[in-house]
Protein backbone atom coordinates (compact mmCIF):
# COMPACT_ATOMS: atom_id res chain seq x y z
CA UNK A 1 -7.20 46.30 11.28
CA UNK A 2 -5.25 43.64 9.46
CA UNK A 3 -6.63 40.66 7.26
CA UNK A 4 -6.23 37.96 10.27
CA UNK A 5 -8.46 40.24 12.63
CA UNK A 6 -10.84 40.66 9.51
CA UNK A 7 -10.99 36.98 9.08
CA UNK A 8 -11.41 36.59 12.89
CA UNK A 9 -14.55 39.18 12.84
CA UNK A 10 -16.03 37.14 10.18
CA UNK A 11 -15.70 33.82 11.52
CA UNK A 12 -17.17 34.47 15.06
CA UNK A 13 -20.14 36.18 13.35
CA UNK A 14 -20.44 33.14 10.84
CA UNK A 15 -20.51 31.06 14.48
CA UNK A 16 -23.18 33.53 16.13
CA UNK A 17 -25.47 33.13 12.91
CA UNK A 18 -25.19 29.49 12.90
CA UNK A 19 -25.53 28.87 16.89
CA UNK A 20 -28.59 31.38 16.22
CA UNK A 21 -29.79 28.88 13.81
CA UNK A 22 -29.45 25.93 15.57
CA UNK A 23 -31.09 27.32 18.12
CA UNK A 24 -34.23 28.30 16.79
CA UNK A 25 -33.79 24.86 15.59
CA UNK A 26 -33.83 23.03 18.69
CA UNK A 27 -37.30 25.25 19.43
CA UNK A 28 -38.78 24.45 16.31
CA UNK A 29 -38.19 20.40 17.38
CA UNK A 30 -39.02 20.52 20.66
CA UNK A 31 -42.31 22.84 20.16
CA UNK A 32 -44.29 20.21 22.00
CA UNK A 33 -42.49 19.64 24.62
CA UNK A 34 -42.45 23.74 24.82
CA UNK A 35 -45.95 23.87 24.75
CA UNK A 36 -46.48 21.30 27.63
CA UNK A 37 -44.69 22.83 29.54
CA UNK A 38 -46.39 25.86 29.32
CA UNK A 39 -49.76 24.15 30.20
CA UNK A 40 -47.91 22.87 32.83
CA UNK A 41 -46.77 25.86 34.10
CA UNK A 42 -50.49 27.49 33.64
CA UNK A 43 -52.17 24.36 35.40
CA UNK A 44 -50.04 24.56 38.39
CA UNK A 45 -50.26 27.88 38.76
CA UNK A 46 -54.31 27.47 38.80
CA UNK A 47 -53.38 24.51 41.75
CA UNK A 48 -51.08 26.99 43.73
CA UNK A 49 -54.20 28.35 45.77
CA UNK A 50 -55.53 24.76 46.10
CA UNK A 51 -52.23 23.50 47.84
CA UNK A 52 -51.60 26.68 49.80
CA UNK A 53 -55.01 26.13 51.12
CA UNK A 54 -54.64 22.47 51.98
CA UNK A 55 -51.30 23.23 53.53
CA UNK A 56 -52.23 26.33 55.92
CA UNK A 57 -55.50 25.71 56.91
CA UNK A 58 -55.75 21.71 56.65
CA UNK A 59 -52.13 20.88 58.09
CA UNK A 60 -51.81 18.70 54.47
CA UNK A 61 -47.67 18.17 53.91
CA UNK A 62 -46.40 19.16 50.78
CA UNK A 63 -46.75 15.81 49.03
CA UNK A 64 -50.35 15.21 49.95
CA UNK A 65 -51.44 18.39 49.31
CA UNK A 66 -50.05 18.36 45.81
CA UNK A 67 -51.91 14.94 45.27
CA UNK A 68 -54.83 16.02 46.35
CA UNK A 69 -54.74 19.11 44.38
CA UNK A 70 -53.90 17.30 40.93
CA UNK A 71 -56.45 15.11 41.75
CA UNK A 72 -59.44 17.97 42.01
CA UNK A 73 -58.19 19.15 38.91
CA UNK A 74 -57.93 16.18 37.06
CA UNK A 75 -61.37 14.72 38.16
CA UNK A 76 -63.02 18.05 36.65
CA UNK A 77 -61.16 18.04 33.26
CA UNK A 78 -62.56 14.78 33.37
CA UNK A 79 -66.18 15.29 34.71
CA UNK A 80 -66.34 18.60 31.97
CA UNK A 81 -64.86 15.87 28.81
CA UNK A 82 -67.38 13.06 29.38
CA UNK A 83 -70.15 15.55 29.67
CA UNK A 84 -69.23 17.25 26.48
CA UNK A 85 -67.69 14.26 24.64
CA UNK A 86 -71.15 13.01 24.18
CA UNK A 87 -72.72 16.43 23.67
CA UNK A 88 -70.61 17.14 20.91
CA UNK A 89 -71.08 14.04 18.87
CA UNK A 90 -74.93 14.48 19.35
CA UNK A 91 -74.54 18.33 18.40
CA UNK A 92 -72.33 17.05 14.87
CA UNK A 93 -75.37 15.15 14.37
CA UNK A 94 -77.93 17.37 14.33
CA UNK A 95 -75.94 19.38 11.84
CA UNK A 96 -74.95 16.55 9.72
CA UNK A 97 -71.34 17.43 10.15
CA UNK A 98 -70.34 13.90 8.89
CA UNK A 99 -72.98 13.86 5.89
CA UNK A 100 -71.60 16.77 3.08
CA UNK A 101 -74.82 17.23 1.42
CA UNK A 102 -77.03 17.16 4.18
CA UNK A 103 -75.08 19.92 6.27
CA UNK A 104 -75.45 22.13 2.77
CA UNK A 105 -78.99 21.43 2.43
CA UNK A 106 -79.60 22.60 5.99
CA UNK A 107 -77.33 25.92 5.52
CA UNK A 108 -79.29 26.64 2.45
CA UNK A 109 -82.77 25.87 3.52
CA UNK A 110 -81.63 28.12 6.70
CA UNK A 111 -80.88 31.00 4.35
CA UNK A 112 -84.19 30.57 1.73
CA UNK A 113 -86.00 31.07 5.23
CA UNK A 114 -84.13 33.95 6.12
CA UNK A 115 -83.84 35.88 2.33
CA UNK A 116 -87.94 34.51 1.95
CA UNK A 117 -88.88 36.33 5.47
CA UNK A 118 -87.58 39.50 4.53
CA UNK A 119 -89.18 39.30 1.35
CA UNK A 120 -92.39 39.23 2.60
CA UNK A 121 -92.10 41.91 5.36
CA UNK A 122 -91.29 43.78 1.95
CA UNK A 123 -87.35 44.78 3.48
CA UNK A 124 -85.57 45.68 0.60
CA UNK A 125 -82.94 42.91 -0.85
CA UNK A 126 -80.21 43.37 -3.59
CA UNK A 127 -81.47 40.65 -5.95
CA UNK A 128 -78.32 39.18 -6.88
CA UNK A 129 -78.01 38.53 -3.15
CA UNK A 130 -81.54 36.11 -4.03
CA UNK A 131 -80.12 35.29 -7.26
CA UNK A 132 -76.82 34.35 -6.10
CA UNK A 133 -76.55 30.89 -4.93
CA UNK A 134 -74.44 31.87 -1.87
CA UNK A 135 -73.24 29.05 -0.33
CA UNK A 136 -72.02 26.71 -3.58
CA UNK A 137 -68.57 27.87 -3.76
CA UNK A 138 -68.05 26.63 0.18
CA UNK A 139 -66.29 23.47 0.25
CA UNK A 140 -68.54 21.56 2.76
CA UNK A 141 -65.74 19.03 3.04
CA UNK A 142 -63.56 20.68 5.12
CA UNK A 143 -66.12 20.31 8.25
CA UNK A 144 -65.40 16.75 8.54
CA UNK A 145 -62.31 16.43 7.31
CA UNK A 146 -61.37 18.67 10.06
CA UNK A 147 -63.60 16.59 12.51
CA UNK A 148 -61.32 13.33 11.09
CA UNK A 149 -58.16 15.24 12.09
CA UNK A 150 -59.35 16.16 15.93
CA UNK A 151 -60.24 11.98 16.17
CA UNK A 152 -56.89 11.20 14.73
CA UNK A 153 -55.28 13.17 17.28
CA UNK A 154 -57.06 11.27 20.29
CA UNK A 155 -53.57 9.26 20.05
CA UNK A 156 -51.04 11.90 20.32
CA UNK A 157 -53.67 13.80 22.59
CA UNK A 158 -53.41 10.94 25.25
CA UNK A 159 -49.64 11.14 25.07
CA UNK A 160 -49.76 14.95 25.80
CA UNK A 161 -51.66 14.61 28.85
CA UNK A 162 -49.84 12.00 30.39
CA UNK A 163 -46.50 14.59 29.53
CA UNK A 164 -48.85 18.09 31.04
CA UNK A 165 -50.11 15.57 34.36
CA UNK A 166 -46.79 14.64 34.98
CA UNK A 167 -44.74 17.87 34.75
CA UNK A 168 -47.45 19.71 36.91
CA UNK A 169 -47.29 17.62 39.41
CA UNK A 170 -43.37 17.99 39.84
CA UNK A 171 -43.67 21.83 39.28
CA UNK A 172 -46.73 21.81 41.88
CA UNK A 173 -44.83 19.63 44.32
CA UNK A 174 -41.26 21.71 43.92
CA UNK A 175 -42.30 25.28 43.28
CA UNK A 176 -38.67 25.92 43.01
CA UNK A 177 -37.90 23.76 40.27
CA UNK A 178 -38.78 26.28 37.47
CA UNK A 179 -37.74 29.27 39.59
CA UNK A 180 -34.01 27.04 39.67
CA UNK A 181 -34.36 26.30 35.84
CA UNK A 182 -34.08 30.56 35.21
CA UNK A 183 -31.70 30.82 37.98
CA UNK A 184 -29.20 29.12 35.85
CA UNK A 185 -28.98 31.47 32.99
CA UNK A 186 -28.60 34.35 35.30
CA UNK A 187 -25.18 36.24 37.03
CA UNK A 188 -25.27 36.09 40.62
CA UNK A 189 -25.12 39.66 41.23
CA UNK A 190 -28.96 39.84 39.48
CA UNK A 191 -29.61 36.07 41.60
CA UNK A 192 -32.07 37.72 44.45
CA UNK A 193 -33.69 40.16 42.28
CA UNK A 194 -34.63 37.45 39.80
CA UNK A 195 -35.91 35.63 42.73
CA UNK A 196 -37.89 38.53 44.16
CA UNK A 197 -39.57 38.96 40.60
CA UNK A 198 -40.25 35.49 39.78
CA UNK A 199 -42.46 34.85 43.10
CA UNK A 200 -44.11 38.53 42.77
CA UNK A 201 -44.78 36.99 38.86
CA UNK A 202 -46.31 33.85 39.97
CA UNK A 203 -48.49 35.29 42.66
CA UNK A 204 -49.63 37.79 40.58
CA UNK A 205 -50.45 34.96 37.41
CA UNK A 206 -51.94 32.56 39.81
CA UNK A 207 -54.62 35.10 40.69
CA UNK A 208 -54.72 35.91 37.08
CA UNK A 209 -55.70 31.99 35.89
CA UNK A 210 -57.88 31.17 38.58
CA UNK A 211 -60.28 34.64 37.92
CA UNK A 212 -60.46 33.52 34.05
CA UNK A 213 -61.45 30.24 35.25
CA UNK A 214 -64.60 32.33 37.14
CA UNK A 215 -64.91 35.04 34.44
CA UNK A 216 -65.36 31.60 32.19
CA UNK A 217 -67.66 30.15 34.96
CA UNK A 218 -69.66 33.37 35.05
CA UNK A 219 -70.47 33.15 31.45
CA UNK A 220 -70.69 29.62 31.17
CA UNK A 221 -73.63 29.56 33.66
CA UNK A 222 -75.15 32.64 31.75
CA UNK A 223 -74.92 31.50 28.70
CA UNK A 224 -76.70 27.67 29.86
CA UNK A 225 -79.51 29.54 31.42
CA UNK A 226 -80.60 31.88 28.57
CA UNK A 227 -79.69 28.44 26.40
CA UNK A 228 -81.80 26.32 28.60
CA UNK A 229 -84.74 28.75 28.93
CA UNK A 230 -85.37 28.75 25.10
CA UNK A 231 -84.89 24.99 24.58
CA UNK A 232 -81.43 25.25 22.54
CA UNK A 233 -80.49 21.65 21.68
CA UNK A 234 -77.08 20.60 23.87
CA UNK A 235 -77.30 23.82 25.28
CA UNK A 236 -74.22 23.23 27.85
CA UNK A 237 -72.01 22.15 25.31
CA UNK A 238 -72.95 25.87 22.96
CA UNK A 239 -72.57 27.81 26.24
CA UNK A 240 -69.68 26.00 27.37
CA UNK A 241 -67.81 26.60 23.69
CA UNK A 242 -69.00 30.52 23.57
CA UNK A 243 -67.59 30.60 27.02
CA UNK A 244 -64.44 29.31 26.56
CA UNK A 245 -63.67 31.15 23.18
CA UNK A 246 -64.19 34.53 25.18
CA UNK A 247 -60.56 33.70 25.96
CA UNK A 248 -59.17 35.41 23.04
CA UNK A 249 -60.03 39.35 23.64
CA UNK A 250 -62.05 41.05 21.29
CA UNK A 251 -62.32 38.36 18.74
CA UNK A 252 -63.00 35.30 20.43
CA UNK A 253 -66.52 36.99 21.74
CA UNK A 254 -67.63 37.92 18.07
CA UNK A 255 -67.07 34.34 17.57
CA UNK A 256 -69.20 32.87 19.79
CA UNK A 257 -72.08 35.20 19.09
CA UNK A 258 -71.80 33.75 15.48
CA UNK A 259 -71.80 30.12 16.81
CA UNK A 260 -74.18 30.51 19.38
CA UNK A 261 -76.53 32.37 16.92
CA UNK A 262 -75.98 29.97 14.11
CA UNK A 263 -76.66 26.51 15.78
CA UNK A 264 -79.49 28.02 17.90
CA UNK A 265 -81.09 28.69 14.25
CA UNK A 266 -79.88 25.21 13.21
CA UNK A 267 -81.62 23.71 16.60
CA UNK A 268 -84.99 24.57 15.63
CA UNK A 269 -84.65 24.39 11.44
CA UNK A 270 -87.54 22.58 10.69
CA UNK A 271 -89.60 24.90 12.55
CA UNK A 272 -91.41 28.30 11.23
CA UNK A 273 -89.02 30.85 10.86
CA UNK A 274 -91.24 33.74 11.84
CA UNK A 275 -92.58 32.17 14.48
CA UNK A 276 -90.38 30.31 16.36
CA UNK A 277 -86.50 30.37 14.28
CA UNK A 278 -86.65 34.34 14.61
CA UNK A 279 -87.79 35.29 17.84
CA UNK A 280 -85.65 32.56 19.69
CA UNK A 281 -82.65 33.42 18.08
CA UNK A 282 -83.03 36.97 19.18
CA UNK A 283 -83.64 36.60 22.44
CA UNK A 284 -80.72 34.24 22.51
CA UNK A 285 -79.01 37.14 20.98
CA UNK A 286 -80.22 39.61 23.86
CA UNK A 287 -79.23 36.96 26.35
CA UNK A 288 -75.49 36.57 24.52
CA UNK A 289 -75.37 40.40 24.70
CA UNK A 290 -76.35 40.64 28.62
CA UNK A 291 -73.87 38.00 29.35
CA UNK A 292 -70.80 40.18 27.27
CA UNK A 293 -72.01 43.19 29.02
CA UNK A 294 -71.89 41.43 32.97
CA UNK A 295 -68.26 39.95 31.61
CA UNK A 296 -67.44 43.51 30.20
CA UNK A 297 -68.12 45.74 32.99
CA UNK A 298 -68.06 43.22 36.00
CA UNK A 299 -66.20 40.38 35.81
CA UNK A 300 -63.46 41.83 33.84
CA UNK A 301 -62.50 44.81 35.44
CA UNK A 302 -62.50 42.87 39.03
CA UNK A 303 -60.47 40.21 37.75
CA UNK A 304 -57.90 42.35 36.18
CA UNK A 305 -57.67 44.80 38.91
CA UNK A 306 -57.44 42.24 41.93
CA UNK A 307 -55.28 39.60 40.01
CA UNK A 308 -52.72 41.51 37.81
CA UNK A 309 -53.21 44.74 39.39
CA UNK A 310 -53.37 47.21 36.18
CA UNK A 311 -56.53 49.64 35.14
CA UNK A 312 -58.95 47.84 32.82
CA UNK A 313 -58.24 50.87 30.53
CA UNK A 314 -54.30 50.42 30.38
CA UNK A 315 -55.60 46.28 30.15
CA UNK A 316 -57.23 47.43 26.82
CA UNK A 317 -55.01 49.22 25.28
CA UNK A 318 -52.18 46.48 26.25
CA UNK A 319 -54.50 44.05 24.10
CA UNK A 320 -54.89 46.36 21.70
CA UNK A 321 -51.53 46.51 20.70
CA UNK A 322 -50.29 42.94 20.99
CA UNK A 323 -53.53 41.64 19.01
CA UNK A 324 -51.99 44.11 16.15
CA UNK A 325 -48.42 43.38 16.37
CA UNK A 326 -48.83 39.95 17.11
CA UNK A 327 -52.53 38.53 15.91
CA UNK A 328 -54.69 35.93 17.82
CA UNK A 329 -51.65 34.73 20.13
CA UNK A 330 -50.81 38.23 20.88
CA UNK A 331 -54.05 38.70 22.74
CA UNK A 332 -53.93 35.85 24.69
CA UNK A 333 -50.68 36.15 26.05
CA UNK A 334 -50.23 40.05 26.35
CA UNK A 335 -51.81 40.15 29.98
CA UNK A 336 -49.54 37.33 31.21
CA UNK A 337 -46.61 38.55 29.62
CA UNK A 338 -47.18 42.68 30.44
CA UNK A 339 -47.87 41.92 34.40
CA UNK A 340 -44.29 39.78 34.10
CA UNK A 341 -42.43 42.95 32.13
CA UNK A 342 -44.28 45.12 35.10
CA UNK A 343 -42.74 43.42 37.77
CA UNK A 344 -39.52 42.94 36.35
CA UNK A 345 -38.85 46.67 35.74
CA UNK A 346 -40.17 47.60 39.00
CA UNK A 347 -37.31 45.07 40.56
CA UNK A 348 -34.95 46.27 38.34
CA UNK A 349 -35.05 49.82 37.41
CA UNK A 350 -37.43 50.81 40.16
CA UNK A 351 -35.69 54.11 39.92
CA UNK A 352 -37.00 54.86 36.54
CA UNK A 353 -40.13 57.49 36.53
CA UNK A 354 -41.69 56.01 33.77
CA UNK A 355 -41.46 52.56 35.79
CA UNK A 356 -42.48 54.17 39.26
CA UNK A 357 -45.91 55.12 37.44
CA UNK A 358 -46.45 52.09 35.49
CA UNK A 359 -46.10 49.80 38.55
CA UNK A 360 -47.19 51.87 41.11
CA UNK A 361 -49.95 49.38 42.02
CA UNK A 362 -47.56 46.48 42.16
């Protein structure tokens, strides 16, 4: 190997690392548009059955269908925003959010009840837990300061909608148009197995969307009721939040039980805490728990078996792993993102016995 070949070797990987880095570049600026496109994607995928519906059993052309369908899903975003819109300003309210000192004078008049009940039913305390003044090293500031950021972002949020509405419409109306996007960046000899996978993938995800939108339903209605039944302040809005956070595997439920727990305490805080702070929260607990348990062992293992077509055990263990290797994003895209590797080994190395097992279902 000679000094010009040397030079050569070193200048094409100097032009990899650089069109690498411009690359990842061009990702970085265009996260947004990413990102829309994603919801996009997830939206229309969740309209799919609607406009399959319209089209077989309601004769509705392609167009109309597609209307219609954007339209159903627009008008309940909508309906579900102004309901909670108002909810959660009323909600900040009752817990001072936008008033520093009087959101830490609840907090610590909520724990003096708690540390001054167990006092008296003589439970034993570490007394530098009494002594300690636990909550004055939290910066109460950061509550509404974050509040300030979400209204700031009304302006850029309105510009992201527009951009989601408009690019699910085209990907609802011309199911093809992603499918053609891939289809570039792939040889024509792998052109009809790419094809094959990507309609097996969106079935398959479309199922998957529209049963979280019922496993969310199932809680959400669970959650209201048990709310409702012990006079919860804006209990929609709690059960809606709890409901939706159940989203994120594993951690998003441990979440919500603190949330749910914490402003059904904060609902009744000038109240008796034996009598009426204590029992209601734990039957609101008890209610939370029933509600994980129908989710865990019902909804869950139907949703995941009928919609991406894997064992609720292999499910766990997929989430398992990506929530490790990848944190908070890893669970919520490691069921989405496993059913796709599934089906594209199966149309691609179907020959494999490892593969043969793992997508034996598909």
């Amino acid at each position: 190997m000679n000094s010009n070949d040397i030079t050569k070797g070193i200048l094409k990987a100097i032009a990899y690392i650089v069109g690498i880095a411009l690359l990842l570049l061009f990702i970085y600026k265009i996260q947004s548009t990413i990102l829309y496109i994603v919801i996009a994607a997830i939206i229309s995928l969740i309209g799919l059955p609607i406009v399959e519906f319209l089209k077989t059993k309601l004769k509705f052309n392609n167009t109309l269908a597609v209307i219609v369908s954007m339209i159903t899903i627009i008008s309940l975003l909508s309906s579900l925003i102004g309901l909670l819109i108002p909810l959660v300003v009323e909600q900040g309210q009752n817990l001072s959010l936008l008033n520093i000192n009087e959101l830490e004078s609840t907090v610590e008049s909520l724990y003096e009840k708690v540390i001054h009940y167990l006092s008296n039913n003589n439970i034993d305390i570490n007394n530098s837990l009494i002594k300690s003044n636990l909550f004055s090293k939290f910066d109460y500031s950061i509550i509404p300061n974050f509040l300030n950021a979400i209204i700031s972002g009304f302006g850029s949020f309105s510009i992201a909608l527009f951009s989601i509405i408009f690019i699910s419409f085209f990907l609802l109306k011309d199911s093809k148009l992603l499918e053609q996007g891939v289809l570039t960046f792939v040889t024509n000899r792998n052109e009809d197995g790419t094809k094959r996978s990507m309609n097996d993938i969106k079935n398959l995800l479309s199922r998957y969307f529209v049963g979280l939108v019922l496993q969310i339903s199932i809680l959400f209605i669970i959650y209201t009721i048990i709310l409702l039944i012990f006079g919860v302040n804006n209990a929609v809005v709690i059960a809606f939040l709890c409901a939706l956070l159940n989203l994120i595997p594993f951690i998003g439920p441990m979440i919500g039980l603190v949330l749910m727990v914490f402003l059904t305490m904060t609902s009744f805080i000038g109240s008796d805490f034996q009598t009426v702070i204590l029992p209601k929260t734990i039957f609101v607990l008890i209610g939370f728990l029933v509600g994980q348990l129908v989710d865990n062992f019902f909804s869950q293992p139907i949703i995941f078996s009928k919609s991406v077509k894997s064992h609720p055990l292999e499910i766990f263990l997929v989430i398992s792993m990506a929530g490790v290797l990848f944190g908070i994003v890893g669970l919520i895209v490691a069921i989405p993102l496993y059913t796709s590797i599934k089906v594209i080994l199966k149309e691609f190395l179907s020959e494999n016995q490892i593969v043969k097992k793992l997508t034996k279902n598909l």
